[in-house]
Protein backbone atom coordinates (compact mmCIF):
# COMPACT_ATOMS: atom_id res chain seq x y z
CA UNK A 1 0.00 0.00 0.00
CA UNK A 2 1.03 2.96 -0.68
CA UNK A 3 1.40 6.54 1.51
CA UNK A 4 -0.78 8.45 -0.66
CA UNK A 5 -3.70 5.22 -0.67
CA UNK A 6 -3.35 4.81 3.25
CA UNK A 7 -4.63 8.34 3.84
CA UNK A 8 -7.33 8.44 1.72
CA UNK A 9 -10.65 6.46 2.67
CA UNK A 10 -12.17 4.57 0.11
CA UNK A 11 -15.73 4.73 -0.49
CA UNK A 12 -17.69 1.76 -0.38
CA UNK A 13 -21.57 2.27 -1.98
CA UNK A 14 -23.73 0.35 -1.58
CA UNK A 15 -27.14 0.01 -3.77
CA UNK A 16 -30.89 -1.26 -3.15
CA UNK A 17 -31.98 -4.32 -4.60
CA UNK A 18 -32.85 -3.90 -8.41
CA UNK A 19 -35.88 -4.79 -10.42
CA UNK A 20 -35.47 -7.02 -13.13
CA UNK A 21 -34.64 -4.21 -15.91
CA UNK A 22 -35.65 -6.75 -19.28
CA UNK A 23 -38.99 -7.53 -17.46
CA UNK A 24 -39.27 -3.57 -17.00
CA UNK A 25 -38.86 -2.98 -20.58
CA UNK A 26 -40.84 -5.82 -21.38
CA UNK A 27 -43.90 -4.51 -19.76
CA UNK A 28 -43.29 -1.15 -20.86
CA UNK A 29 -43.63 -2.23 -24.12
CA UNK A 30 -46.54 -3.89 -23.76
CA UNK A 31 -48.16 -0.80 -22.55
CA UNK A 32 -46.90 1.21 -25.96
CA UNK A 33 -48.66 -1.58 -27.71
CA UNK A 34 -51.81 -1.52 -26.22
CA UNK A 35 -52.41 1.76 -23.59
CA UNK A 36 -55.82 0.72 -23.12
CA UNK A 37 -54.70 -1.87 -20.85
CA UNK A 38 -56.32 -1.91 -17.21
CA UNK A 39 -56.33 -4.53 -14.11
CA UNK A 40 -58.58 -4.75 -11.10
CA UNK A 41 -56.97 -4.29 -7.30
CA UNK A 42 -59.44 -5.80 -5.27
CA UNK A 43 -59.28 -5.83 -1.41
CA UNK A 44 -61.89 -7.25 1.06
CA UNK A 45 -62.29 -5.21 4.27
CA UNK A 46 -64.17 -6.86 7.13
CA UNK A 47 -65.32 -4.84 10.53
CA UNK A 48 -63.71 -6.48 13.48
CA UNK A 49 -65.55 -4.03 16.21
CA UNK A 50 -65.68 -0.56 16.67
CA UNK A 51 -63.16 1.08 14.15
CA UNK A 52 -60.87 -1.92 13.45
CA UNK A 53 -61.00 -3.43 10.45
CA UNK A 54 -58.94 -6.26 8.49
CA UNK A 55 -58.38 -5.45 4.52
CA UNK A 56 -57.70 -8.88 2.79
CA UNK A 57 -55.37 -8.42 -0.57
CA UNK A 58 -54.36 -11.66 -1.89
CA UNK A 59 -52.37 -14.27 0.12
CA UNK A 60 -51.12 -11.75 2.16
CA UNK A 61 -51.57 -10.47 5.82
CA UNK A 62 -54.18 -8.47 6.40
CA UNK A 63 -54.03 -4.61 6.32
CA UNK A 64 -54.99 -3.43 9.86
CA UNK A 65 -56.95 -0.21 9.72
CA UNK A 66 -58.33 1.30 13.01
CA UNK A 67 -58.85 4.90 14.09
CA UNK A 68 -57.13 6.92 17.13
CA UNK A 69 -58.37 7.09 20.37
CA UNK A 70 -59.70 11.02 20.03
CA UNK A 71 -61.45 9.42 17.20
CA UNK A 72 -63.31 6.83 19.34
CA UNK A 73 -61.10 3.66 17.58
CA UNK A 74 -58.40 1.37 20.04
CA UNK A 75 -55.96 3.43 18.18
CA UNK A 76 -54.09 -0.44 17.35
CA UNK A 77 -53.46 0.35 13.65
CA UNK A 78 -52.96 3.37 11.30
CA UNK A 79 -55.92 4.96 10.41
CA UNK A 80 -57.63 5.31 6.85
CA UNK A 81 -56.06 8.19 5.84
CA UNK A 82 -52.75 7.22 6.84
CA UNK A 83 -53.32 4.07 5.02
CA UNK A 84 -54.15 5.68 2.26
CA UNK A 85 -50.30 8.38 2.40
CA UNK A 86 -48.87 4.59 2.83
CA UNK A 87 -50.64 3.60 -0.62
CA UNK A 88 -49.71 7.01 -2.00
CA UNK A 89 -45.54 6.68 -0.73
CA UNK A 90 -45.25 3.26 -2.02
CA UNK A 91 -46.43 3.84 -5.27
CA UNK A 92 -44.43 6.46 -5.56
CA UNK A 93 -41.67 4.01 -4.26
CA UNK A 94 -42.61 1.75 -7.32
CA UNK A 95 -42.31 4.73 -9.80
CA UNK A 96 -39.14 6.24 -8.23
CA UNK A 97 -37.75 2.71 -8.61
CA UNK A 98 -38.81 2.01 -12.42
CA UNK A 99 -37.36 5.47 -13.93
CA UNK A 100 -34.34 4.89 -12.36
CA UNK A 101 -33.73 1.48 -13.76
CA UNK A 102 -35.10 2.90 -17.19
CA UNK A 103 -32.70 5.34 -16.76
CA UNK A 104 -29.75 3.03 -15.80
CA UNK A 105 -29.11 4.82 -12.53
CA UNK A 106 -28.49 2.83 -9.39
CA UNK A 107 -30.05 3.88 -6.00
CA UNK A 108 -28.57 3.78 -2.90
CA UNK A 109 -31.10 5.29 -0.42
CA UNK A 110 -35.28 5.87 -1.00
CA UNK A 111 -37.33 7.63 1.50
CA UNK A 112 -40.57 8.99 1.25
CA UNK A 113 -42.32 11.22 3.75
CA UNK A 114 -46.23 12.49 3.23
CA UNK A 115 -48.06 14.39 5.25
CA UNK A 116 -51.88 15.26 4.44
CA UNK A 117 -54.03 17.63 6.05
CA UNK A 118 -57.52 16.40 7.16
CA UNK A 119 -59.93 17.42 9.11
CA UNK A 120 -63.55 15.38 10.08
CA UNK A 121 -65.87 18.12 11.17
CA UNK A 122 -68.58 16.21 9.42
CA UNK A 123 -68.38 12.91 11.84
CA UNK A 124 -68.34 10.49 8.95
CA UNK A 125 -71.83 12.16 8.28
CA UNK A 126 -72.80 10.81 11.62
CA UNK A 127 -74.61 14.50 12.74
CA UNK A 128 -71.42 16.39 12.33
CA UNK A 129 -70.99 19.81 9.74
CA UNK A 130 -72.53 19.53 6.69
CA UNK A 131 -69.92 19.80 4.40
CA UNK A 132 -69.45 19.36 0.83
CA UNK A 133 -67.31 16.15 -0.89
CA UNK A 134 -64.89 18.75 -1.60
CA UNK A 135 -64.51 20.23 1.73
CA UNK A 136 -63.38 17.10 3.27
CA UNK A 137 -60.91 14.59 2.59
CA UNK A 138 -57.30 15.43 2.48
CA UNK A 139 -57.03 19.63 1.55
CA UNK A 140 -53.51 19.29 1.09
CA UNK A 141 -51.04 16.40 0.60
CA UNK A 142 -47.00 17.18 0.96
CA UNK A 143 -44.43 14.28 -0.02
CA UNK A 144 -40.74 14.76 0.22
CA UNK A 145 -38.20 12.28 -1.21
CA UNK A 146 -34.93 11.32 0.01
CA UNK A 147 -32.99 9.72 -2.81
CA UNK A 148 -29.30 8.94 -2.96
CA UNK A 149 -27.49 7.24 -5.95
CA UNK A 150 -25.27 7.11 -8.84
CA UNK A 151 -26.54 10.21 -10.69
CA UNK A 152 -26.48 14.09 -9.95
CA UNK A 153 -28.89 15.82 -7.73
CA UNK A 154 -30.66 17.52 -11.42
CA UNK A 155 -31.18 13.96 -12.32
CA UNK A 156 -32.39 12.52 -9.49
CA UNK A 157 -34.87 15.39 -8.89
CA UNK A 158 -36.16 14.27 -12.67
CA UNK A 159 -36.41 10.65 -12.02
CA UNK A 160 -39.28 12.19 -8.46
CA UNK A 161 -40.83 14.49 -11.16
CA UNK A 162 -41.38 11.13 -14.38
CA UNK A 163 -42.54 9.25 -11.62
CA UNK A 164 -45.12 11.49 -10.02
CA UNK A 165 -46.11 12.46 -13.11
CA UNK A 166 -46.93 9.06 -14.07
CA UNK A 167 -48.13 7.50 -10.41
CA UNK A 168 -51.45 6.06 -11.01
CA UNK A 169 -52.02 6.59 -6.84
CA UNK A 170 -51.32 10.47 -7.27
CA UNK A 171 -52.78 10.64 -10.54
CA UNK A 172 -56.25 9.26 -8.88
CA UNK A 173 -55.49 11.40 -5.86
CA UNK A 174 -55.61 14.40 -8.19
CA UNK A 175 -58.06 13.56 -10.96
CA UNK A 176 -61.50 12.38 -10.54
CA UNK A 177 -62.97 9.42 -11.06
CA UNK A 178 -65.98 7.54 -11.52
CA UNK A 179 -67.01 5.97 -7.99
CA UNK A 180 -69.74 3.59 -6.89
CA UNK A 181 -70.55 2.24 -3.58
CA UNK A 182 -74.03 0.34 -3.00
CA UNK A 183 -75.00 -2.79 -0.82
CA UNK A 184 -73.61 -5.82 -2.04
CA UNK A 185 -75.75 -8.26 -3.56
């Protein structure tokens, strides 16, 4: 070794696991070739008592929803609308994830932090404010992403702006949509 490699540290980096880039491309291309394209999330929520509630997706383990305790819930689980910034962060996770390996750059470190301002001043309609749909719900959503890798700041702040552009959580978080809820037959 020599004097001038002994005083200076080497850097070791180290990067997140990466998605399969061929199977990326792959499905992108299959949406080029047909944009129409659309599949069904479905999730089955059942009421355990009082707020709590157990959202079934799949084979996995449930999604535990419940509500605070100034909210009259056993405050054991996030609540809806923190379930929902959790949907919201991870898809932007997804997206964050997919531009980069589009654009060949390796990450090191993803972080997401939301915040949402809600209010319920209507009391789920239970004798609360009357309010308008638009007056309640999230008024104002705030994400900020940490991201660390093997491009420049610019570049990273590009791959955060492709991918919220194209999140289909944030792009039915800001569009609307047609919505239908009725008893089940």
């Amino acid at each position: 070794m020599t004097a001038a490699t002994a005083t200076c540290p080497r850097t070791v980096k180290t990067y997140l696991k990466p998605i399969d880039r061929n199977g990326l491309m792959a499905f992108a291309e299959k949406g080029r070739n047909n944009p129409a394209t659309r599949g069904t999330n479905k999730v089955h929520s059942v009421t355990q008592g009082m707020y709590r509630s157990l959202s079934y997706v799949g084979d996995h383990q449930p999604v535990v929803v419940d509500e605070p305790l100034h909210l009259f819930g056993e405050d054991t689980a996030p609540a809806p609308g923190e379930i929902v910034l959790s949907g919201l962060g991870g898809c932007l996770a997804v997206g964050i994830t997919a531009v980069a390996t589009w654009k060949q750059v390796k990450l090191s470190k993803l972080e997401i932090f939301l915040e949402g301002d809600i209010g319920n001043p209507a009391a789920w309609g239970a004798g609360g404010a009357e309010m308008a749909p638009e007056q309640m719900g999230f008024q104002a959503i705030r994400v900020k992403v940490l991201v660390e890798g093997d491009a420049s700041r610019e570049e990273l702040d590009e791959i955060v702006k492709h991918a919220n552009f194209y999140s289909p959580v944030a792009n039915t978080m800001r569009n609307p949509i047609p919505f239908s809820i009725g008893l089940a037959d």
